[in-house]
PDB file of N, CA and C in Angstrom:
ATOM      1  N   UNK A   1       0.807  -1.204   0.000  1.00  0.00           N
ATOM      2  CA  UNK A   1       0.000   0.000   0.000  1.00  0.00           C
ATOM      3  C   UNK A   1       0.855   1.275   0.000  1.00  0.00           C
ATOM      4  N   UNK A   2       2.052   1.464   0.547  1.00  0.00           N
ATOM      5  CA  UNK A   2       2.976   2.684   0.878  1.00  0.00           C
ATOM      6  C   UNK A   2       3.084   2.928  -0.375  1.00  0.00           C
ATOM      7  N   UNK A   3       3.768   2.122  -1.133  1.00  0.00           N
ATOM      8  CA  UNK A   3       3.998   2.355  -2.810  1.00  0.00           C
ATOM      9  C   UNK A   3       2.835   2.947  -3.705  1.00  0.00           C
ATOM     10  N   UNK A   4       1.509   2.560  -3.349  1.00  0.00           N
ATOM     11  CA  UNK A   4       0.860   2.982  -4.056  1.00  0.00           C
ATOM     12  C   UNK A   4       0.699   4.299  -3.744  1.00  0.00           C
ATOM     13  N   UNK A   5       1.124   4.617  -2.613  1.00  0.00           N
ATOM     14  CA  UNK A   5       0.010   6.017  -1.747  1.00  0.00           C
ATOM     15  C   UNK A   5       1.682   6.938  -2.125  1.00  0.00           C
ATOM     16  N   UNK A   6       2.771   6.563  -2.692  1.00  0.00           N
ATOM     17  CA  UNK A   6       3.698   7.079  -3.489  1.00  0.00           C
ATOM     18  C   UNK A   6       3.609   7.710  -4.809  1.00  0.00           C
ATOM     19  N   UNK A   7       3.128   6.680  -5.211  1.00  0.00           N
ATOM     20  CA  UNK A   7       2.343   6.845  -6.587  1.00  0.00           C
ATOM     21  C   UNK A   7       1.539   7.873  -7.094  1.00  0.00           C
ATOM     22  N   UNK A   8       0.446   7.479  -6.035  1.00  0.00           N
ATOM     23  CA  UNK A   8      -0.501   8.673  -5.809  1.00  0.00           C
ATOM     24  C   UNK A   8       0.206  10.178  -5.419  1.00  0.00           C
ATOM     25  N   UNK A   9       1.168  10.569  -5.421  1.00  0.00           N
ATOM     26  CA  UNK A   9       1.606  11.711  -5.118  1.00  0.00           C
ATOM     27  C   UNK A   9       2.114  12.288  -6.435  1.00  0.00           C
ATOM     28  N   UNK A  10       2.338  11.467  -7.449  1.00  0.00           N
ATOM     29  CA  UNK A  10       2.922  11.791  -8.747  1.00  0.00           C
ATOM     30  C   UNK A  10       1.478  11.867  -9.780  1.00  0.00           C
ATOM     31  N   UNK A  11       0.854  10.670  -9.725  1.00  0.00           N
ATOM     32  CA  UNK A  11      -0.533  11.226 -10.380  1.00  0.00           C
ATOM     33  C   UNK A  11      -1.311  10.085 -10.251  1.00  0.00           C
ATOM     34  N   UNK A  12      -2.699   9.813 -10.637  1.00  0.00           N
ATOM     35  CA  UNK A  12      -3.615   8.124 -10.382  1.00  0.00           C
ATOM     36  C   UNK A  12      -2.622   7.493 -11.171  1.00  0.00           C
ATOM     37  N   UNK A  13      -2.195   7.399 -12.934  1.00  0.00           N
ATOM     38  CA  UNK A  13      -2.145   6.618 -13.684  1.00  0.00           C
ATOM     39  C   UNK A  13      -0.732   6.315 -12.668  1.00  0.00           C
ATOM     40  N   UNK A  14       0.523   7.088 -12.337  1.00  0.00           N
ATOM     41  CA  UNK A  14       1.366   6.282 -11.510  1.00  0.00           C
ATOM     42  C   UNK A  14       1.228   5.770 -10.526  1.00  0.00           C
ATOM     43  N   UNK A  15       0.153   5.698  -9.921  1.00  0.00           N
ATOM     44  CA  UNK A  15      -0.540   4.922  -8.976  1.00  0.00           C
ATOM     45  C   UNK A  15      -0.556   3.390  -9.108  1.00  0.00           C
ATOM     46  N   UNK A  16      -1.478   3.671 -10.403  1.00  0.00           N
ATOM     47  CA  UNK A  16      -2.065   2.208 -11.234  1.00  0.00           C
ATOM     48  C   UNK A  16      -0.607   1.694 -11.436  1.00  0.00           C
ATOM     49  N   UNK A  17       0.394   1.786 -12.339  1.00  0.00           N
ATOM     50  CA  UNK A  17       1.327   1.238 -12.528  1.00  0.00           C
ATOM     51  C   UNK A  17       2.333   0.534 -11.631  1.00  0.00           C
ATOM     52  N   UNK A  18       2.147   1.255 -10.807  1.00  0.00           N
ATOM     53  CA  UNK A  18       2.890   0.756  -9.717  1.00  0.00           C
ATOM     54  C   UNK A  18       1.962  -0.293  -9.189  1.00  0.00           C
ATOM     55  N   UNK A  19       0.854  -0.359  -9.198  1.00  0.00           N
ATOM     56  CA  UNK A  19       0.159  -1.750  -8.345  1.00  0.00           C
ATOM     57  C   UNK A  19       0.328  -2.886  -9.541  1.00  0.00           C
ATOM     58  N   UNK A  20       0.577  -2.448 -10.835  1.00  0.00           N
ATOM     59  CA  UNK A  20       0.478  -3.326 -12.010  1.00  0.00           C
ATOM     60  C   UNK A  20       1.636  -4.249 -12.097  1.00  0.00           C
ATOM     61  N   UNK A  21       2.852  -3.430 -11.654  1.00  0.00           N
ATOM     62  CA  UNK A  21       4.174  -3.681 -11.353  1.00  0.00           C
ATOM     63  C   UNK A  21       4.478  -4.480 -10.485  1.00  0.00           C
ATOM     64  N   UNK A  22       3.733  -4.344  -9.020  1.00  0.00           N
ATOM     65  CA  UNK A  22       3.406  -4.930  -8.103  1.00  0.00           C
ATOM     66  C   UNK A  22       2.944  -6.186  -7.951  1.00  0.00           C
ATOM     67  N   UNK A  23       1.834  -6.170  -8.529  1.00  0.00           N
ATOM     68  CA  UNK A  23       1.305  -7.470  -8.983  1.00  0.00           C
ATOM     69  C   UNK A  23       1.810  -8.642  -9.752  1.00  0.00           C
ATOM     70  N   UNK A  24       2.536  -8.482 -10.958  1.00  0.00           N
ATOM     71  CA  UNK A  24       3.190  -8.965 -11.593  1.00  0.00           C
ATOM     72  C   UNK A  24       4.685  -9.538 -10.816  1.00  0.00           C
ATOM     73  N   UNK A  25       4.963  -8.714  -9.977  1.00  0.00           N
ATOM     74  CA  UNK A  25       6.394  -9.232  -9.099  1.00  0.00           C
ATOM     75  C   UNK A  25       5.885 -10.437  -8.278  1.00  0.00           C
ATOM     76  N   UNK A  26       4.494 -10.068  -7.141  1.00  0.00           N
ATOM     77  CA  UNK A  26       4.081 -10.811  -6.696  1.00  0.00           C
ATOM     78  C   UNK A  26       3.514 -12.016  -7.082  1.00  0.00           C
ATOM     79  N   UNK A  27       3.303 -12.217  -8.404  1.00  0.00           N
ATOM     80  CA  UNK A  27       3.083 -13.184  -8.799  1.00  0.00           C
ATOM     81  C   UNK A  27       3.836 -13.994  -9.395  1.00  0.00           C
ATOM     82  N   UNK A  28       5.174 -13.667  -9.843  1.00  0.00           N
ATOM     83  CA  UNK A  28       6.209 -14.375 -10.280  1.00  0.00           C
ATOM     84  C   UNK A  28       6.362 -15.448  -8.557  1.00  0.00           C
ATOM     85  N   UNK A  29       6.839 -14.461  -8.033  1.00  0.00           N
ATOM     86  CA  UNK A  29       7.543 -14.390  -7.020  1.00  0.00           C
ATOM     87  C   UNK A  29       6.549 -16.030  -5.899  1.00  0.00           C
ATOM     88  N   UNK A  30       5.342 -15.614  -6.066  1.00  0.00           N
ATOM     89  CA  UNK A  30       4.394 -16.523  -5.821  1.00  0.00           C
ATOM     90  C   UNK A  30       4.244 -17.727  -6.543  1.00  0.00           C
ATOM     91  N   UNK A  31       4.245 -17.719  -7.511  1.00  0.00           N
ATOM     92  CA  UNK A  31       3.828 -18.889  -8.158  1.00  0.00           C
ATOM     93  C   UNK A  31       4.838 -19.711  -8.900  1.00  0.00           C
ATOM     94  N   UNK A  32       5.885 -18.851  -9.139  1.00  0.00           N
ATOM     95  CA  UNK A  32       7.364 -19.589  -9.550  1.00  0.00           C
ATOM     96  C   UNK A  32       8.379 -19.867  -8.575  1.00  0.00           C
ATOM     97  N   UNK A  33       8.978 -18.665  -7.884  1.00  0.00           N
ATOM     98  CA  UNK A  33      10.252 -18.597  -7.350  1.00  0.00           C
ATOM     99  C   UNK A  33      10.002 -19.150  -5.993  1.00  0.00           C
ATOM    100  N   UNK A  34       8.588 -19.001  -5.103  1.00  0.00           N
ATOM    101  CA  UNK A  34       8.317 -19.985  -4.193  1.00  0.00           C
ATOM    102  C   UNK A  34       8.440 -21.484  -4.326  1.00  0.00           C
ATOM    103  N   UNK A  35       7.461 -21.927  -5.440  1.00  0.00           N
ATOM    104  CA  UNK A  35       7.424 -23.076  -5.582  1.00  0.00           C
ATOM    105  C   UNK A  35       9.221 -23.970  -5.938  1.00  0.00           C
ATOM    106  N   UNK A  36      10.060 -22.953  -6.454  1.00  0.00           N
ATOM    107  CA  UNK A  36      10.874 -23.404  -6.831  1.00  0.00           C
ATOM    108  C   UNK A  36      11.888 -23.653  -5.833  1.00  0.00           C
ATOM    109  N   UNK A  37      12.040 -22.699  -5.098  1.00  0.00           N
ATOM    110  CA  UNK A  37      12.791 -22.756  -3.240  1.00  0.00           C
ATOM    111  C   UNK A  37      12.370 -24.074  -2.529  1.00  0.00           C
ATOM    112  N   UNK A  38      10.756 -23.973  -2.547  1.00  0.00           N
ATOM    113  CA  UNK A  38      10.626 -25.256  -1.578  1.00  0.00           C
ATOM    114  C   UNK A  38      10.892 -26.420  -2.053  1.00  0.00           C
ATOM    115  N   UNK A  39      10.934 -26.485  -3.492  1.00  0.00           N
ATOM    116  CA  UNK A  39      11.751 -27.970  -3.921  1.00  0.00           C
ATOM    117  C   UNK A  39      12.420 -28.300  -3.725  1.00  0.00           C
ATOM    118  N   UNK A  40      13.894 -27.323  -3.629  1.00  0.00           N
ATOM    119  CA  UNK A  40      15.236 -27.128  -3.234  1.00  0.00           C
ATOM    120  C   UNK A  40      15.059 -27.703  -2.087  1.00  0.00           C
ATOM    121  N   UNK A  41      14.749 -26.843  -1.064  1.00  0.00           N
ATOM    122  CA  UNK A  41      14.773 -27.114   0.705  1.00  0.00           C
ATOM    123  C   UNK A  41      13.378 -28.226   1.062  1.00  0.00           C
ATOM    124  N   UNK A  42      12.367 -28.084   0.965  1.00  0.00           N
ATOM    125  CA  UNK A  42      11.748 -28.926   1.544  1.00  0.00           C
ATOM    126  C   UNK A  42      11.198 -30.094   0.349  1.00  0.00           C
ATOM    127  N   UNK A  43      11.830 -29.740  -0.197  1.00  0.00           N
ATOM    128  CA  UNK A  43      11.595 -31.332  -1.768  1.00  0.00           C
ATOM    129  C   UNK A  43      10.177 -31.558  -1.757  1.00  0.00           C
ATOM    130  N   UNK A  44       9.258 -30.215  -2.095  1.00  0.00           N
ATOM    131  CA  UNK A  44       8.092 -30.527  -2.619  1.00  0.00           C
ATOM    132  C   UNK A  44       8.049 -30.390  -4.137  1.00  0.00           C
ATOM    133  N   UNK A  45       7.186 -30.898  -4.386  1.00  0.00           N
ATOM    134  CA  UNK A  45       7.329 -30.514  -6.356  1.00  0.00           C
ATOM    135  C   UNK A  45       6.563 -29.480  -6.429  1.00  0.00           C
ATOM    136  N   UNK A  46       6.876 -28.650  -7.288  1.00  0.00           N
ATOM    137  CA  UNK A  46       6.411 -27.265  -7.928  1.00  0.00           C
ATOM    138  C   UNK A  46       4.525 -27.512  -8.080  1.00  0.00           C
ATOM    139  N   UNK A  47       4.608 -28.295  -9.070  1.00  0.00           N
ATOM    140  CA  UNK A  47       3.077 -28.814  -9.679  1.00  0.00           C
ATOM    141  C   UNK A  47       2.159 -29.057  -8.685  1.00  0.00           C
ATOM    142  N   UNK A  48       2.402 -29.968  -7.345  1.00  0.00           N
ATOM    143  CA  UNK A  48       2.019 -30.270  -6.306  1.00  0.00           C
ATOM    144  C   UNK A  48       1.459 -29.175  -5.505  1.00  0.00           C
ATOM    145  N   UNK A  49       2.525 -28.150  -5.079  1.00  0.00           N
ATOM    146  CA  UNK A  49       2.342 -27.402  -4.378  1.00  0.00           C
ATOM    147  C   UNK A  49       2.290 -26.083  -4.646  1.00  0.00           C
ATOM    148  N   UNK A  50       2.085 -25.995  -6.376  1.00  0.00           N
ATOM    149  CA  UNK A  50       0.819 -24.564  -6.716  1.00  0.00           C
ATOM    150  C   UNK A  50      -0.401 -25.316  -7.308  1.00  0.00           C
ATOM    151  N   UNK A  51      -0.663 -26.942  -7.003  1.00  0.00           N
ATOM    152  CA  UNK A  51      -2.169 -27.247  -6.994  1.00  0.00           C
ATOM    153  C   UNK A  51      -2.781 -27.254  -5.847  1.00  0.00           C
ATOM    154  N   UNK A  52      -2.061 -27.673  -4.522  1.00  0.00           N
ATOM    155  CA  UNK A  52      -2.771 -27.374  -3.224  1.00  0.00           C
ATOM    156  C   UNK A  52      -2.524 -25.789  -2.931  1.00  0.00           C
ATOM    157  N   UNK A  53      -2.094 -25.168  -3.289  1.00  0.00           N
ATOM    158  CA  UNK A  53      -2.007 -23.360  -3.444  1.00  0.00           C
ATOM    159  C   UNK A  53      -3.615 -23.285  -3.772  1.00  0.00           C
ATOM    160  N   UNK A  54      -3.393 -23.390  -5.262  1.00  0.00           N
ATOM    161  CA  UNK A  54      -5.154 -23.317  -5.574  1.00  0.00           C
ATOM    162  C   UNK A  54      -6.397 -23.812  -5.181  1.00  0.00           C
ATOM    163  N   UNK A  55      -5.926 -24.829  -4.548  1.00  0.00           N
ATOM    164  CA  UNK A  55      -7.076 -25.347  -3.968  1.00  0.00           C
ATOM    165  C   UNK A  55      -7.714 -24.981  -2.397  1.00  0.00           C
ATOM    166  N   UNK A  56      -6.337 -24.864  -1.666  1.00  0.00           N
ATOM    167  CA  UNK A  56      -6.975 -24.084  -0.792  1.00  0.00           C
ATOM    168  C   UNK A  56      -6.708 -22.404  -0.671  1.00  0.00           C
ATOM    169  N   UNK A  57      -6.879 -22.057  -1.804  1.00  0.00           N
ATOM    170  CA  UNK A  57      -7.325 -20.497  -2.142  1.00  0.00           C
ATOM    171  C   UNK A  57      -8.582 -20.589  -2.468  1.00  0.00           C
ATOM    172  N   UNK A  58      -8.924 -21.268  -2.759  1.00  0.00           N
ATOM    173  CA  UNK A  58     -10.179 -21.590  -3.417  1.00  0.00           C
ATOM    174  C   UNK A  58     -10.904 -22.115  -1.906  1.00  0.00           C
ATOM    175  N   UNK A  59     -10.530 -23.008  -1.311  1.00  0.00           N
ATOM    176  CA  UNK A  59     -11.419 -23.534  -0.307  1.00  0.00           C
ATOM    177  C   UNK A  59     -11.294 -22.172   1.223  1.00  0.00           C
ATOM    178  N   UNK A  60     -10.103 -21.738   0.786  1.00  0.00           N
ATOM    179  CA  UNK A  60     -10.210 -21.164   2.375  1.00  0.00           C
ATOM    180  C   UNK A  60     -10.014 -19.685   1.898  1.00  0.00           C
ATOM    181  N   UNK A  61      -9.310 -19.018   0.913  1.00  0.00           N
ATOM    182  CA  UNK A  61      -9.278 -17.601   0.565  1.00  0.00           C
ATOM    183  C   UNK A  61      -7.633 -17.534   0.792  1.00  0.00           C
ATOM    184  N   UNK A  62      -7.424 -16.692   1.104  1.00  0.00           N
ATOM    185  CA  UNK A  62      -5.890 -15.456   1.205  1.00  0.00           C
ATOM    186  C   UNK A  62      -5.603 -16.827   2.612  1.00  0.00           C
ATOM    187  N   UNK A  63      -5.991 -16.354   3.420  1.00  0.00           N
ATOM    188  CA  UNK A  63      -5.675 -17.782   4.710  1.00  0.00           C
ATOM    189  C   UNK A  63      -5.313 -18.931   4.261  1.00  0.00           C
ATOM    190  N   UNK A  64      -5.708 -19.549   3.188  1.00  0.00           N
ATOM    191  CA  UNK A  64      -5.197 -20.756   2.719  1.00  0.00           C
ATOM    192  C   UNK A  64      -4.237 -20.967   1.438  1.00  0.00           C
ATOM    193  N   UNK A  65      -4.551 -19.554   0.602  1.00  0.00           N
ATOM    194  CA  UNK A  65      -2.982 -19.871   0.340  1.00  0.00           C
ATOM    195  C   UNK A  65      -1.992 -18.982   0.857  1.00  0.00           C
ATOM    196  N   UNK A  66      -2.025 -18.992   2.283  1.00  0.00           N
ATOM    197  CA  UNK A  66      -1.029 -18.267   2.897  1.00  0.00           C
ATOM    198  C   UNK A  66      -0.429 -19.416   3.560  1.00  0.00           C
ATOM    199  N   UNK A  67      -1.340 -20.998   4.324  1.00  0.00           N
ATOM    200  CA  UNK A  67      -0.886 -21.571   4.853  1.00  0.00           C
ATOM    201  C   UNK A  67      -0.591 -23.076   3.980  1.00  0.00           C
ATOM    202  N   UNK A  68      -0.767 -22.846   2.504  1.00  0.00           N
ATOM    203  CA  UNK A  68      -0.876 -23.649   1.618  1.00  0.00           C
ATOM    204  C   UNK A  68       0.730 -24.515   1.578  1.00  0.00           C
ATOM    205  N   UNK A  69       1.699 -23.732   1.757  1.00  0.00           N
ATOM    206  CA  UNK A  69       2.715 -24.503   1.694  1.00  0.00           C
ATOM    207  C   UNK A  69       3.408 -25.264   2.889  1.00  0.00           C
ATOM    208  N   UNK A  70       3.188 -24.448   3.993  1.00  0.00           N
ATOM    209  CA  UNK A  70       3.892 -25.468   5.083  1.00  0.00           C
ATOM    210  C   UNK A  70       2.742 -26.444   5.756  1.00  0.00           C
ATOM    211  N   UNK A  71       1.505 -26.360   5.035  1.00  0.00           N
ATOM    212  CA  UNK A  71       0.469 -27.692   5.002  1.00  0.00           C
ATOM    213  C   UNK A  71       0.670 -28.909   4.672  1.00  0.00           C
ATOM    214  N   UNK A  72       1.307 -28.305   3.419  1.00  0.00           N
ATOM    215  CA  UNK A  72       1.878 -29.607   2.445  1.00  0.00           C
ATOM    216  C   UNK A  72       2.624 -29.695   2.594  1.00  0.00           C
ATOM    217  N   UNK A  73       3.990 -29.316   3.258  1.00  0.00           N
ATOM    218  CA  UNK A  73       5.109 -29.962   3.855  1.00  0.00           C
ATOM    219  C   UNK A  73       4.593 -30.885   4.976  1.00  0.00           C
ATOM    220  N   UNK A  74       4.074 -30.553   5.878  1.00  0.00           N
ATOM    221  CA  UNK A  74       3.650 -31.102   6.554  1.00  0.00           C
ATOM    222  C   UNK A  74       2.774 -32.593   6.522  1.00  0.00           C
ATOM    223  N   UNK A  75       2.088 -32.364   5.164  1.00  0.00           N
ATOM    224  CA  UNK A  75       1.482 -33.809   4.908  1.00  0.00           C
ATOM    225  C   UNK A  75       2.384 -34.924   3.807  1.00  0.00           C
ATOM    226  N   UNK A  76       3.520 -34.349   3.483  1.00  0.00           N
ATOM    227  CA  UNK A  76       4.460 -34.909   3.027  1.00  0.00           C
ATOM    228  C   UNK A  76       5.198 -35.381   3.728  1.00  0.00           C
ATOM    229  N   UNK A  77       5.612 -34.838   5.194  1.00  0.00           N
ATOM    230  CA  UNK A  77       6.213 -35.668   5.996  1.00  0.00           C
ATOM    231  C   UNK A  77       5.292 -36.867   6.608  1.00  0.00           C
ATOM    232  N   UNK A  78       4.444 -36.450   6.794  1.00  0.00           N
ATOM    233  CA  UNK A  78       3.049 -37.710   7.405  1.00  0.00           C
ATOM    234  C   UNK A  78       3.184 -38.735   6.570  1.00  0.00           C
ATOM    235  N   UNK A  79       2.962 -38.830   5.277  1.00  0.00           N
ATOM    236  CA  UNK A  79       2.932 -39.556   4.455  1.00  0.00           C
ATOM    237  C   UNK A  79       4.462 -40.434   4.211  1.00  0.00           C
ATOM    238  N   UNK A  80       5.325 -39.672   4.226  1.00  0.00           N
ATOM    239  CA  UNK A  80       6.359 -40.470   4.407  1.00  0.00           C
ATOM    240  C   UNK A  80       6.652 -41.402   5.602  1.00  0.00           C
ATOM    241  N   UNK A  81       6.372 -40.722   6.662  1.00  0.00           N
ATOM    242  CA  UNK A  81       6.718 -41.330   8.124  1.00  0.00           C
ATOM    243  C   UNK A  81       5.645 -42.636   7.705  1.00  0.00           C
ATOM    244  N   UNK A  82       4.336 -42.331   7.574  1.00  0.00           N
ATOM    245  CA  UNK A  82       3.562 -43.125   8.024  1.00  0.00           C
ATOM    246  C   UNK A  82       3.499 -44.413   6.780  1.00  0.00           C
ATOM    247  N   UNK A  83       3.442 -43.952   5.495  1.00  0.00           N
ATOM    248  CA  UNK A  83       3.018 -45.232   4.257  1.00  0.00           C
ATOM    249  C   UNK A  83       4.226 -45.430   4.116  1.00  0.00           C
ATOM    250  N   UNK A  84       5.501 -44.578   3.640  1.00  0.00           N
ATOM    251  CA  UNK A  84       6.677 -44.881   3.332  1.00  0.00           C
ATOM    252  C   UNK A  84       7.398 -45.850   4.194  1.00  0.00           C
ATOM    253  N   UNK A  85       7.526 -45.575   5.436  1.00  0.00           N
ATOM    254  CA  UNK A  85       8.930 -45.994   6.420  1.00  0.00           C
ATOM    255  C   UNK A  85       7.356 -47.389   7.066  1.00  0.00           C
ATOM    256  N   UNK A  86       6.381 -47.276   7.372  1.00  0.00           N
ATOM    257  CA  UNK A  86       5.640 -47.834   8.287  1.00  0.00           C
ATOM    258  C   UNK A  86       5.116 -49.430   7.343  1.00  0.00           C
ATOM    259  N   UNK A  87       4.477 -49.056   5.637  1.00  0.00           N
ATOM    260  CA  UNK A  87       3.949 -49.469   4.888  1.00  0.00           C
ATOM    261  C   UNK A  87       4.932 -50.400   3.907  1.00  0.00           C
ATOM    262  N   UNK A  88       5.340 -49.312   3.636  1.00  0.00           N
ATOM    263  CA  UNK A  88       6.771 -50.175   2.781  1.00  0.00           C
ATOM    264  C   UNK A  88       7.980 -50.957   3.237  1.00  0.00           C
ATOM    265  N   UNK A  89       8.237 -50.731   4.633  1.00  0.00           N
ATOM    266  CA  UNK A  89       9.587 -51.550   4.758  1.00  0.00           C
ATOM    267  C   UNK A  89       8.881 -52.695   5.804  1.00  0.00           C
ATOM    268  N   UNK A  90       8.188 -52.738   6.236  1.00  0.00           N
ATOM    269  CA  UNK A  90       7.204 -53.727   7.245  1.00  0.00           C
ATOM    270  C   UNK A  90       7.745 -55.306   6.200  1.00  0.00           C
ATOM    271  N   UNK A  91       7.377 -55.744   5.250  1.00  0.00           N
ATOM    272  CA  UNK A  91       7.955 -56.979   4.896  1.00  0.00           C
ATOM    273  C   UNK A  91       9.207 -57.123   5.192  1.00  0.00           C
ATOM    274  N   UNK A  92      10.227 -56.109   5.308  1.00  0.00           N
ATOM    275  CA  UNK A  92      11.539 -56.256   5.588  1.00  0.00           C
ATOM    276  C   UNK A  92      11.364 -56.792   6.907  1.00  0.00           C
ATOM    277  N   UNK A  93      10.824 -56.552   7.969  1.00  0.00           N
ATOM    278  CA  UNK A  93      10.565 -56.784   9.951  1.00  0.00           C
ATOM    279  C   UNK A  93      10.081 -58.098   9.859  1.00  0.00           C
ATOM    280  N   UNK A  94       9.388 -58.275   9.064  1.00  0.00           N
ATOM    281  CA  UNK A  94       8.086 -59.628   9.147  1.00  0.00           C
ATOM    282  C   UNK A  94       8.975 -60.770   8.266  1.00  0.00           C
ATOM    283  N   UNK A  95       9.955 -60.305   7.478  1.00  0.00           N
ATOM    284  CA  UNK A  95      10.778 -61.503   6.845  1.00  0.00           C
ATOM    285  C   UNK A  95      11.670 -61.640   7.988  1.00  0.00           C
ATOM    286  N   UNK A  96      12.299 -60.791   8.791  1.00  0.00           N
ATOM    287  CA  UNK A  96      13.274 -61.233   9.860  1.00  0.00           C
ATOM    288  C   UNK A  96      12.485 -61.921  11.037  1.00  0.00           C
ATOM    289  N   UNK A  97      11.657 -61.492  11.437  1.00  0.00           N
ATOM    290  CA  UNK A  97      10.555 -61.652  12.530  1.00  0.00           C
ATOM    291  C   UNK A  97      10.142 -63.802  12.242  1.00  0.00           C
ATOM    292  N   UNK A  98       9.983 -63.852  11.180  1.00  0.00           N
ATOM    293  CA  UNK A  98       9.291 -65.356  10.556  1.00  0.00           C
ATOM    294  C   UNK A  98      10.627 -66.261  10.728  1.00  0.00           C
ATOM    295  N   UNK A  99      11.527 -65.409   9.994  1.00  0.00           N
ATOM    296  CA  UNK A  99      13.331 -66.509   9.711  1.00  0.00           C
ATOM    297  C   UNK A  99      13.406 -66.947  11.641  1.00  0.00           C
ATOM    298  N   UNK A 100      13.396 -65.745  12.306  1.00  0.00           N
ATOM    299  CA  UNK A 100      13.423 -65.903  13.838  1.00  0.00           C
ATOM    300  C   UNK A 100      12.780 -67.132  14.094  1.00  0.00           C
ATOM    301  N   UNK A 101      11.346 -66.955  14.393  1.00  0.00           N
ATOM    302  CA  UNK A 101      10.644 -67.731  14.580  1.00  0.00           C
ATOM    303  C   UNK A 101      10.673 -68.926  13.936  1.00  0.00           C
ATOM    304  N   UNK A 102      11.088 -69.443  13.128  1.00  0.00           N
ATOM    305  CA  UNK A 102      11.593 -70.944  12.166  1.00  0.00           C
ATOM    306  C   UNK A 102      12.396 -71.779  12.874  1.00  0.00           C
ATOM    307  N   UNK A 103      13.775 -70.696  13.076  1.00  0.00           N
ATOM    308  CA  UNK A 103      14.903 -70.652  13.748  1.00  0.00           C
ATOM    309  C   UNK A 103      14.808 -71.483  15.277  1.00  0.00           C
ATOM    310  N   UNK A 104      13.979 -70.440  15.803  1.00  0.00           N
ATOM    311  CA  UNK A 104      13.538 -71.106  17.249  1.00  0.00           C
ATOM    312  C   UNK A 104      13.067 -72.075  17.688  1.00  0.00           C
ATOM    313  N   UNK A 105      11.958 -72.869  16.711  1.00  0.00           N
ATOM    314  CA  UNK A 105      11.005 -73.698  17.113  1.00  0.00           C
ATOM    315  C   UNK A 105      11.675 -74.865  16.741  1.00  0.00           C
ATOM    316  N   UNK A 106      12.674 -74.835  15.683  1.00  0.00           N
ATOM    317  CA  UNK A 106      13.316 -76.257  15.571  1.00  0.00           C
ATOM    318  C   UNK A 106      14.601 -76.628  16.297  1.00  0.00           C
ATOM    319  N   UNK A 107      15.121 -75.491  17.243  1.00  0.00           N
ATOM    320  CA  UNK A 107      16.081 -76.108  17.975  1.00  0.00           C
ATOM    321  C   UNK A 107      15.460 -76.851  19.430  1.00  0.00           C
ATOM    322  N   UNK A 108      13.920 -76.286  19.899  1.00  0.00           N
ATOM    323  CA  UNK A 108      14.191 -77.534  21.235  1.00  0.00           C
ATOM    324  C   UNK A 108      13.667 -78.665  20.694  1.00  0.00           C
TER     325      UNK A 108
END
């Protein structure tokens, strides 16, 4: 808002430009150079996480895509902890767990 009310001191149309300017930064800045950081650091994918952007802009307003990205970090770690490490390596426990139990019952 300061910028604009800058603007406004030079004339409306530099007003307008400057929010036009504005906008356009913020939206790079939003929809590219965010998405592209958190890939880097929190290894979400871009696509992923300007579709839950939109979706909860859409479901919740400015509040949701404000909290749109560390949501989905957040359910990316869930998902890992829980299907990845819990879901997927479990035959690895249950093949050692069985060899054990084989093991045991035929030595007494």
């Amino acid at each position: 808002m300061p910028p604009i009310l800058l603007g406004l001191l030079d004339s409306p149309q530099m007003a307008l430009q400057v929010l036009l300017v504005y906008s356009i930064i913020q939206g790079i800045e939003g929809y590219v150079l965010t998405p592209l950081i958190f890939q880097k650091t929190v290894a979400l994918p871009p696509a992923l996480l300007l579709f839950f952007q939109v979706l909860l802009g859409i479901v919740q307003g400015g509040l949701g895509l404000f909290l749109a990205a560390p949501l989905l970090a957040v359910v990316m770690v869930i998902v890992q902890e829980v299907y990845i490490k819990d879901v997927l390596e479990r035959p690895d426990s249950t093949k050692a767990a069985g060899a054990g139990g084989s093991t045991g019952t035929a030595s007494p």
